[in-house]
PDB file of N, CA and C in Angstrom:
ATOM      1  N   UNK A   1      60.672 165.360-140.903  1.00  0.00           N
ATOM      2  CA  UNK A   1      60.694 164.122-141.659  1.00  0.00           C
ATOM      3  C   UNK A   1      59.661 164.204-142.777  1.00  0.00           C
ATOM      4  N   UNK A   2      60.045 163.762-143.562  1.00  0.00           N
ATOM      5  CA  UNK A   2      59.084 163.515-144.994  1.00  0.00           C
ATOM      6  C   UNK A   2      58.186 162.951-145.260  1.00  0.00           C
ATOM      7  N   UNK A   3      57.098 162.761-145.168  1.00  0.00           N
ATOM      8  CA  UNK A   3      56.049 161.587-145.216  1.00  0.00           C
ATOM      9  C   UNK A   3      55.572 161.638-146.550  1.00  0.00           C
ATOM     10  N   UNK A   4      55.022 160.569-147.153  1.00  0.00           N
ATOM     11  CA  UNK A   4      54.102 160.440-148.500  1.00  0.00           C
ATOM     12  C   UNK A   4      52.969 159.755-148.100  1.00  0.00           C
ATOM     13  N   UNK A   5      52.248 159.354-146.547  1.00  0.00           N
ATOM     14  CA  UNK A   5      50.892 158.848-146.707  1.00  0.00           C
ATOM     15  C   UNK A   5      50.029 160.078-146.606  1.00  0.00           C
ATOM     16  N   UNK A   6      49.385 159.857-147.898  1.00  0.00           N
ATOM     17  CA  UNK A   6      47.579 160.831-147.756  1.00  0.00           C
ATOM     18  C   UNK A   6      46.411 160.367-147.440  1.00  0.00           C
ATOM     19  N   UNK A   7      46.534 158.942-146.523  1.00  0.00           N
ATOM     20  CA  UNK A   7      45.324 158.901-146.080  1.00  0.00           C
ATOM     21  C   UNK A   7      44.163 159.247-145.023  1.00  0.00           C
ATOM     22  N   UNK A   8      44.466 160.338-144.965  1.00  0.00           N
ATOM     23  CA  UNK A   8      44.352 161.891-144.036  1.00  0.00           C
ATOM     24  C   UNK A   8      43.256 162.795-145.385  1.00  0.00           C
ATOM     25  N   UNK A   9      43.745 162.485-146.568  1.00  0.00           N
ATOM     26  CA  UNK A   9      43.338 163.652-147.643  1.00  0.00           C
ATOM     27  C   UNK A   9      42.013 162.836-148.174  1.00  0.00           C
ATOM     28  N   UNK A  10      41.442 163.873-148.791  1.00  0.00           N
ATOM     29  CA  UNK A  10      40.132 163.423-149.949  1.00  0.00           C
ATOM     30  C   UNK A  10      40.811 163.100-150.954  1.00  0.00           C
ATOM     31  N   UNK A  11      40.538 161.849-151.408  1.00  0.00           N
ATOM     32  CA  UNK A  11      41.519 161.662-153.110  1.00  0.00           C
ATOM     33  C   UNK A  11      41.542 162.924-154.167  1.00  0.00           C
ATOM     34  N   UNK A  12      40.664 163.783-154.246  1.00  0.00           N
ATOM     35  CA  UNK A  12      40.326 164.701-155.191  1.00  0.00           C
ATOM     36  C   UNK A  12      41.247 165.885-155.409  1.00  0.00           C
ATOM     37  N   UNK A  13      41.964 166.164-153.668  1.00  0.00           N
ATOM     38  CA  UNK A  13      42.866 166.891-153.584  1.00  0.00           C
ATOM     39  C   UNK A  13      44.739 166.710-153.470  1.00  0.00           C
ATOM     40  N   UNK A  14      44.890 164.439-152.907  1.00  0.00           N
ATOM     41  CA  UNK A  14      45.738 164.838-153.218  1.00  0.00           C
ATOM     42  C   UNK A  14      47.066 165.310-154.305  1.00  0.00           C
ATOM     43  N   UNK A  15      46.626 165.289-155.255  1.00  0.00           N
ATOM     44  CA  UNK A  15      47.978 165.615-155.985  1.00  0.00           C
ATOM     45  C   UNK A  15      47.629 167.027-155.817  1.00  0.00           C
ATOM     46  N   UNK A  16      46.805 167.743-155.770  1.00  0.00           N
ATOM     47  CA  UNK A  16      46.649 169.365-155.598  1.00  0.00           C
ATOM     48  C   UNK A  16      47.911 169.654-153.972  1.00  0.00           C
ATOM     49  N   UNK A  17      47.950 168.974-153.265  1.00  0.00           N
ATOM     50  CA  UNK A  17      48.270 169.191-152.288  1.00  0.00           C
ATOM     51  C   UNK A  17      49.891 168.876-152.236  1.00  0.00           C
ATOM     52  N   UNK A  18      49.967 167.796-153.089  1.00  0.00           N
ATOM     53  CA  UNK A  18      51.265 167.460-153.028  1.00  0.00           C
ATOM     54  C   UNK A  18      52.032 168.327-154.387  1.00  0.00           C
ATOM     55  N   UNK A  19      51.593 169.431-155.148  1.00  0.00           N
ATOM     56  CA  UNK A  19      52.343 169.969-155.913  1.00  0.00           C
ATOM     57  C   UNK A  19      52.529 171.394-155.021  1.00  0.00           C
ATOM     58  N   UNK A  20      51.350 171.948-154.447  1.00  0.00           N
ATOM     59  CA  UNK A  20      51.806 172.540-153.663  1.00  0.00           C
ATOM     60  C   UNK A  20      53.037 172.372-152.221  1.00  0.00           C
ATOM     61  N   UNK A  21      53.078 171.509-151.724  1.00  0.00           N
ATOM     62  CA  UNK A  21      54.204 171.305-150.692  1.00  0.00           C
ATOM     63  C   UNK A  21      55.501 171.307-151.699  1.00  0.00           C
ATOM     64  N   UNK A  22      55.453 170.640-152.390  1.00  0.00           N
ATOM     65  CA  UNK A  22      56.674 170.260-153.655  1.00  0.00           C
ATOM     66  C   UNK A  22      57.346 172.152-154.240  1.00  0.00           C
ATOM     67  N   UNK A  23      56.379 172.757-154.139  1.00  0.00           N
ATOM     68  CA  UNK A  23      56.517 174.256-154.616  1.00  0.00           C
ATOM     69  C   UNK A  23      56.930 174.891-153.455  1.00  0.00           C
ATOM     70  N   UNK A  24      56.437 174.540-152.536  1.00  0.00           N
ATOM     71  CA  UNK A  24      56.701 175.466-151.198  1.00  0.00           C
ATOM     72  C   UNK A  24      58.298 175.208-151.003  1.00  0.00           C
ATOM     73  N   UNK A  25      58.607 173.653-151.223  1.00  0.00           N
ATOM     74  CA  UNK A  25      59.897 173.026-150.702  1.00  0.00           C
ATOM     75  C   UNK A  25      61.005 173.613-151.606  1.00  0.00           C
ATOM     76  N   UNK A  26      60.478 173.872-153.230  1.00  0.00           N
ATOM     77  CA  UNK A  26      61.585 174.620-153.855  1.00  0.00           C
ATOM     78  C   UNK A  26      61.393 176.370-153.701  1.00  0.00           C
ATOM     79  N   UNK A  27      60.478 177.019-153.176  1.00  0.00           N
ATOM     80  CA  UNK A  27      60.093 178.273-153.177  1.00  0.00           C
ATOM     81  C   UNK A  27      61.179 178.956-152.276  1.00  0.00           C
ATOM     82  N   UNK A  28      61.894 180.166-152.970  1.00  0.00           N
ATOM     83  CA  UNK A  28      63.265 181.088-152.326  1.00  0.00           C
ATOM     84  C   UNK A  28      62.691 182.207-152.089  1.00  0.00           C
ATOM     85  N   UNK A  29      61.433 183.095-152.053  1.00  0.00           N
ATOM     86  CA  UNK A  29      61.076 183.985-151.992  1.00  0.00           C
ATOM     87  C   UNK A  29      59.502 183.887-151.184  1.00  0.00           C
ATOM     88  N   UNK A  30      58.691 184.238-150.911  1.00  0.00           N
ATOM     89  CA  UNK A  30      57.238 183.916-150.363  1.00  0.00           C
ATOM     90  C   UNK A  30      56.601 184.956-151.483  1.00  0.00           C
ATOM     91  N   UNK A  31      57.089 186.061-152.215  1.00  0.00           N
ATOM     92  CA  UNK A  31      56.538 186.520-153.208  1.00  0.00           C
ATOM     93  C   UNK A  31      56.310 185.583-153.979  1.00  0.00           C
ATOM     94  N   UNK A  32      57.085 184.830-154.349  1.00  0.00           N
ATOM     95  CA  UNK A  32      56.414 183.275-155.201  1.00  0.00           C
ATOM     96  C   UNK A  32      55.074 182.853-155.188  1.00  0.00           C
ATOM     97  N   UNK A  33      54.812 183.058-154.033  1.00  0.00           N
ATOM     98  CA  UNK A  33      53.714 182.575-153.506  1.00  0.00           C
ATOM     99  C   UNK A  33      52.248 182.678-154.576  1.00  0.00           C
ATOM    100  N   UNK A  34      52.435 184.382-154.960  1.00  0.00           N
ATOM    101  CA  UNK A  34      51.225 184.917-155.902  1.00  0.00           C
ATOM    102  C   UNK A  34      51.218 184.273-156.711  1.00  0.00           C
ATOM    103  N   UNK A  35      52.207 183.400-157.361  1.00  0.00           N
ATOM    104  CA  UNK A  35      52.184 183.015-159.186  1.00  0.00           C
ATOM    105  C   UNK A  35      51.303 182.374-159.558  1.00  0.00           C
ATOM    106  N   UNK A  36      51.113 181.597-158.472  1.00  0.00           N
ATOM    107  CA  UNK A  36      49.391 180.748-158.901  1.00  0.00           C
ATOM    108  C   UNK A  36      48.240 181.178-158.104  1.00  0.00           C
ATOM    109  N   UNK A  37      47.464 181.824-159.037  1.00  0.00           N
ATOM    110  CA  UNK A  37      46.542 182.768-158.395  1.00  0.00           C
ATOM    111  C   UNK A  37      45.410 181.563-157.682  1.00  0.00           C
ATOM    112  N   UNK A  38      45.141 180.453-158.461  1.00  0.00           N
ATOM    113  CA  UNK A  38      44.393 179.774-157.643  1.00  0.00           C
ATOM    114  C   UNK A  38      44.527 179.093-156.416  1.00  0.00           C
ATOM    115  N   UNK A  39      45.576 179.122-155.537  1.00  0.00           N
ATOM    116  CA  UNK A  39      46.010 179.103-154.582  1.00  0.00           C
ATOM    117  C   UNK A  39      45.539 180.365-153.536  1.00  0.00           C
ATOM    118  N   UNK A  40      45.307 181.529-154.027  1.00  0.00           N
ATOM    119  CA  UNK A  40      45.063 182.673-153.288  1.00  0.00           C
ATOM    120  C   UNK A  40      45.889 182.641-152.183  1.00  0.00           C
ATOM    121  N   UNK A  41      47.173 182.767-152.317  1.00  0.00           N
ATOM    122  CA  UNK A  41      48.055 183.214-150.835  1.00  0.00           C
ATOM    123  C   UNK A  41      47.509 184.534-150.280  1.00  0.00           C
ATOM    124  N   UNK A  42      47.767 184.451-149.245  1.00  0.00           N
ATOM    125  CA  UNK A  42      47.448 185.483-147.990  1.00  0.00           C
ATOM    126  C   UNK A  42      47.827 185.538-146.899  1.00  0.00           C
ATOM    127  N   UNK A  43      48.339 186.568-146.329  1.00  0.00           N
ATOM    128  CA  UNK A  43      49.036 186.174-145.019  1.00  0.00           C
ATOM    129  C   UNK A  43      47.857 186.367-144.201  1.00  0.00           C
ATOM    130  N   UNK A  44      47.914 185.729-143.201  1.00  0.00           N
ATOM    131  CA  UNK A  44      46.712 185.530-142.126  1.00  0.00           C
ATOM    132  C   UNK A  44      47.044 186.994-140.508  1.00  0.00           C
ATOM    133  N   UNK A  45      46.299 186.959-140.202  1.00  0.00           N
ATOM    134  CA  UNK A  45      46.428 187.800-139.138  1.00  0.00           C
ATOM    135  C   UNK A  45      45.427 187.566-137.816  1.00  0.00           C
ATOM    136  N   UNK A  46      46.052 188.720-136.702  1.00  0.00           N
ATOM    137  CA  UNK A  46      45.496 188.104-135.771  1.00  0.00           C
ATOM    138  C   UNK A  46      46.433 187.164-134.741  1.00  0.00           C
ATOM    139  N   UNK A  47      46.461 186.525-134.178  1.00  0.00           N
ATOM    140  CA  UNK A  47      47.256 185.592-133.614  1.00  0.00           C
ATOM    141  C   UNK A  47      47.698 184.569-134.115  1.00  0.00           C
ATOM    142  N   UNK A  48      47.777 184.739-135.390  1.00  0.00           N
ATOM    143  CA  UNK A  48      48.522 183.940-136.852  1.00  0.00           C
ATOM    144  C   UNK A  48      48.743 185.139-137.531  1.00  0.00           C
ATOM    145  N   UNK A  49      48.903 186.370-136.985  1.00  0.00           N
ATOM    146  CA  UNK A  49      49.544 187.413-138.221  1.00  0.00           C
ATOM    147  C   UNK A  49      51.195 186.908-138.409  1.00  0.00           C
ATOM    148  N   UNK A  50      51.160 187.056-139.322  1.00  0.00           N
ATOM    149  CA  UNK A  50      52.667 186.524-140.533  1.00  0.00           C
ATOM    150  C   UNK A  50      52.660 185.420-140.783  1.00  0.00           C
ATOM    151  N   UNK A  51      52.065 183.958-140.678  1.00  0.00           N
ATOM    152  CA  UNK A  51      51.253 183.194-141.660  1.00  0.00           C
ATOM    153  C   UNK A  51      50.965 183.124-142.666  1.00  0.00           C
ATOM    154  N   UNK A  52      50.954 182.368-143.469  1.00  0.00           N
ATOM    155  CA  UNK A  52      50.169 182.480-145.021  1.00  0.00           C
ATOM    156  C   UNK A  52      49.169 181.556-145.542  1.00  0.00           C
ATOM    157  N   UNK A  53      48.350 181.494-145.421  1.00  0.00           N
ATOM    158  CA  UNK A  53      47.667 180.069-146.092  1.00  0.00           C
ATOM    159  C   UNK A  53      47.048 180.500-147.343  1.00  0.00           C
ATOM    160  N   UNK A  54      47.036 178.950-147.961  1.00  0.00           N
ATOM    161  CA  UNK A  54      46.928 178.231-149.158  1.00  0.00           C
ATOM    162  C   UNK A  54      45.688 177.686-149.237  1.00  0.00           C
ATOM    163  N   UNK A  55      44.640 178.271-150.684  1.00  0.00           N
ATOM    164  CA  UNK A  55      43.420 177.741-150.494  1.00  0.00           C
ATOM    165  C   UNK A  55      43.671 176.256-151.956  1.00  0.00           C
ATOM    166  N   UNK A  56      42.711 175.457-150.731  1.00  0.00           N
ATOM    167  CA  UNK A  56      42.888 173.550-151.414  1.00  0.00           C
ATOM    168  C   UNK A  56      41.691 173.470-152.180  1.00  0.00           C
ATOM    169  N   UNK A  57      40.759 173.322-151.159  1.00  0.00           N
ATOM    170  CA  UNK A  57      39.436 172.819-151.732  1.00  0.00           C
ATOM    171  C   UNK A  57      38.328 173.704-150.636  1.00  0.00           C
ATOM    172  N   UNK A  58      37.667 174.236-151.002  1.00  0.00           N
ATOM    173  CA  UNK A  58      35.839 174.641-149.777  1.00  0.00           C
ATOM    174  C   UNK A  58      36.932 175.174-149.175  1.00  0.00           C
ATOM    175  N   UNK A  59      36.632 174.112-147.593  1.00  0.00           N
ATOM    176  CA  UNK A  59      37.125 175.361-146.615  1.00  0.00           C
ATOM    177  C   UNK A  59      38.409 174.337-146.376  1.00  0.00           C
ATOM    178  N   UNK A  60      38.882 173.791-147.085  1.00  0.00           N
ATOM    179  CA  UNK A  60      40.378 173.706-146.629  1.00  0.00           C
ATOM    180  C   UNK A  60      41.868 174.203-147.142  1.00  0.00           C
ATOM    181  N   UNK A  61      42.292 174.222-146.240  1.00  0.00           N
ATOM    182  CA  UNK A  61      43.630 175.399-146.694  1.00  0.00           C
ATOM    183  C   UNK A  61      44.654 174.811-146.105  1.00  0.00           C
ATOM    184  N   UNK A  62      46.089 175.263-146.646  1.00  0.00           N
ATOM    185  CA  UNK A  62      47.354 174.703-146.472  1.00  0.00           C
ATOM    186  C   UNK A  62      47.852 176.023-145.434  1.00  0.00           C
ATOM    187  N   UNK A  63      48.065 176.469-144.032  1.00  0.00           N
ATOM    188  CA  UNK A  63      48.363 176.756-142.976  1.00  0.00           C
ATOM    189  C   UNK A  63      49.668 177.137-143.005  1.00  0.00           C
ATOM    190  N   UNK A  64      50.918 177.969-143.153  1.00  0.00           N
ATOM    191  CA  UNK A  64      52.206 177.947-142.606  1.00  0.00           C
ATOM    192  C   UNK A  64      52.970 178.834-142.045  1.00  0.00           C
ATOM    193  N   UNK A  65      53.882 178.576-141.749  1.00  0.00           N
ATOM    194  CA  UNK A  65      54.882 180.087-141.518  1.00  0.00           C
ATOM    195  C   UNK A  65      56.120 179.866-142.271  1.00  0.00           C
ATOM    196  N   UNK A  66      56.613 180.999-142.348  1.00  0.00           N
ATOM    197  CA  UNK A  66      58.499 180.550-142.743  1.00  0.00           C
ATOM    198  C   UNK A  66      59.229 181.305-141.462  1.00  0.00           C
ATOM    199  N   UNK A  67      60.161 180.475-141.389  1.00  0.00           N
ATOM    200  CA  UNK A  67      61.356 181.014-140.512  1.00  0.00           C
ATOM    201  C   UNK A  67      62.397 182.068-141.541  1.00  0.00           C
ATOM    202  N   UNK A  68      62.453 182.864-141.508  1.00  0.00           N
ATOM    203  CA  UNK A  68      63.487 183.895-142.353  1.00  0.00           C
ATOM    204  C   UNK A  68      64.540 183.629-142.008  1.00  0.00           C
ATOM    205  N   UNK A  69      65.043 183.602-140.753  1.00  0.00           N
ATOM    206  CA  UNK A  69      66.395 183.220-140.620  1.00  0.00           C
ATOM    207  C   UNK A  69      67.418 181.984-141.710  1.00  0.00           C
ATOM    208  N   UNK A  70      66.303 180.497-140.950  1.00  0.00           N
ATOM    209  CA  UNK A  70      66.993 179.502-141.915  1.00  0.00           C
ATOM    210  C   UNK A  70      66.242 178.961-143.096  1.00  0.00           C
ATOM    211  N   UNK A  71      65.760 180.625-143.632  1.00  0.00           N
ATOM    212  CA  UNK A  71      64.833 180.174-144.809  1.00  0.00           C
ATOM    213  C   UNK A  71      64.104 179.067-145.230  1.00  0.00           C
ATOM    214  N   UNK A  72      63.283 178.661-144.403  1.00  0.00           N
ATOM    215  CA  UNK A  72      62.050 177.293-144.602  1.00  0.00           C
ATOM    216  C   UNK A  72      61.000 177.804-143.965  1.00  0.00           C
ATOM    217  N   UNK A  73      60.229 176.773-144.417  1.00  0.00           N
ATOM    218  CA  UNK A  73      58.528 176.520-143.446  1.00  0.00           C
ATOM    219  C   UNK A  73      58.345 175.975-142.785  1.00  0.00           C
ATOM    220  N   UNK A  74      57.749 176.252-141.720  1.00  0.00           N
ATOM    221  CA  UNK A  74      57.488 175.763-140.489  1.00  0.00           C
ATOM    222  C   UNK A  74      56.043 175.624-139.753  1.00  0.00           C
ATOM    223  N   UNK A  75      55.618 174.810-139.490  1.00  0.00           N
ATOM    224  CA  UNK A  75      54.546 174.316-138.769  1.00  0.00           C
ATOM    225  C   UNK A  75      53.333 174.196-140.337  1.00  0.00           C
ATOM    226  N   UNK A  76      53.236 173.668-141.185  1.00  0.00           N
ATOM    227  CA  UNK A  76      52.605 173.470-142.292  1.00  0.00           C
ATOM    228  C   UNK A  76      51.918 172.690-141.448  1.00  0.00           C
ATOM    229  N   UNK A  77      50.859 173.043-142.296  1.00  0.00           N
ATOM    230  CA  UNK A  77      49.285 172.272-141.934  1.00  0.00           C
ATOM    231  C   UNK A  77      47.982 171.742-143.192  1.00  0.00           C
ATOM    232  N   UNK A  78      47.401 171.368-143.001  1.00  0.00           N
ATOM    233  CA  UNK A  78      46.030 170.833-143.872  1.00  0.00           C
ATOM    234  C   UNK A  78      44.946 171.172-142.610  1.00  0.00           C
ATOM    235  N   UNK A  79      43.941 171.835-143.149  1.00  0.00           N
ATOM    236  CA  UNK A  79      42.969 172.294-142.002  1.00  0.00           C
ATOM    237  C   UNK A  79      41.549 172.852-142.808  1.00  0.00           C
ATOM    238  N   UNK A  80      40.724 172.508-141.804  1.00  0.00           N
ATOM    239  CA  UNK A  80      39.204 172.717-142.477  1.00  0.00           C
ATOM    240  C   UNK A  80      38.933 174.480-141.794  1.00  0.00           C
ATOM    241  N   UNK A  81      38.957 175.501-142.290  1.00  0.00           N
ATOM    242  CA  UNK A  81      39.038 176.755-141.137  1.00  0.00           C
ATOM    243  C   UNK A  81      38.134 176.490-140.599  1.00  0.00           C
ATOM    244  N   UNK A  82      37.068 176.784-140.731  1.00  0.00           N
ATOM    245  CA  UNK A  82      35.598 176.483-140.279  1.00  0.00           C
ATOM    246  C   UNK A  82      34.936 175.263-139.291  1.00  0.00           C
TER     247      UNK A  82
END
């Protein structure tokens, strides 16, 4: 389901946050991912290897996976790593 409340977010980040989900939602490739370098995609590893997160602000980052099969993302997150 779709939500639009950010009152979860720091005002500072959300429209940073909501152009990223908006990109993720039209994104057909995860190579996409690089085009905006200030985002720094990376796939995560470890017991989140094949993951990718998305850097927001300090230490918070946008968390996800994609399902390859039915091409989407799955389990997206907002998270402080640290």
């Amino acid at each position: 389901m779709e939500q639009h409340d950010s009152s979860g977010l720091q005002p500072p980040v959300v429209e940073k946050v909501r152009k990223i989900v908006a990109f993720l939602q039209d994104m057909e490739r995860e190579e996409e991912l690089h085009s905006v370098p200030t985002w720094k995609a990376h796939q995560l590893t470890g017991d989140r290897k094949g993951n990718w997160s998305l850097f927001v602000s300090k230490n918070w980052r946008i968390p996800f996976a994609t399902d390859h099969k039915e091409i989407e993302m799955i389990d997206l997150d907002y998270e402080d790593y640290h």
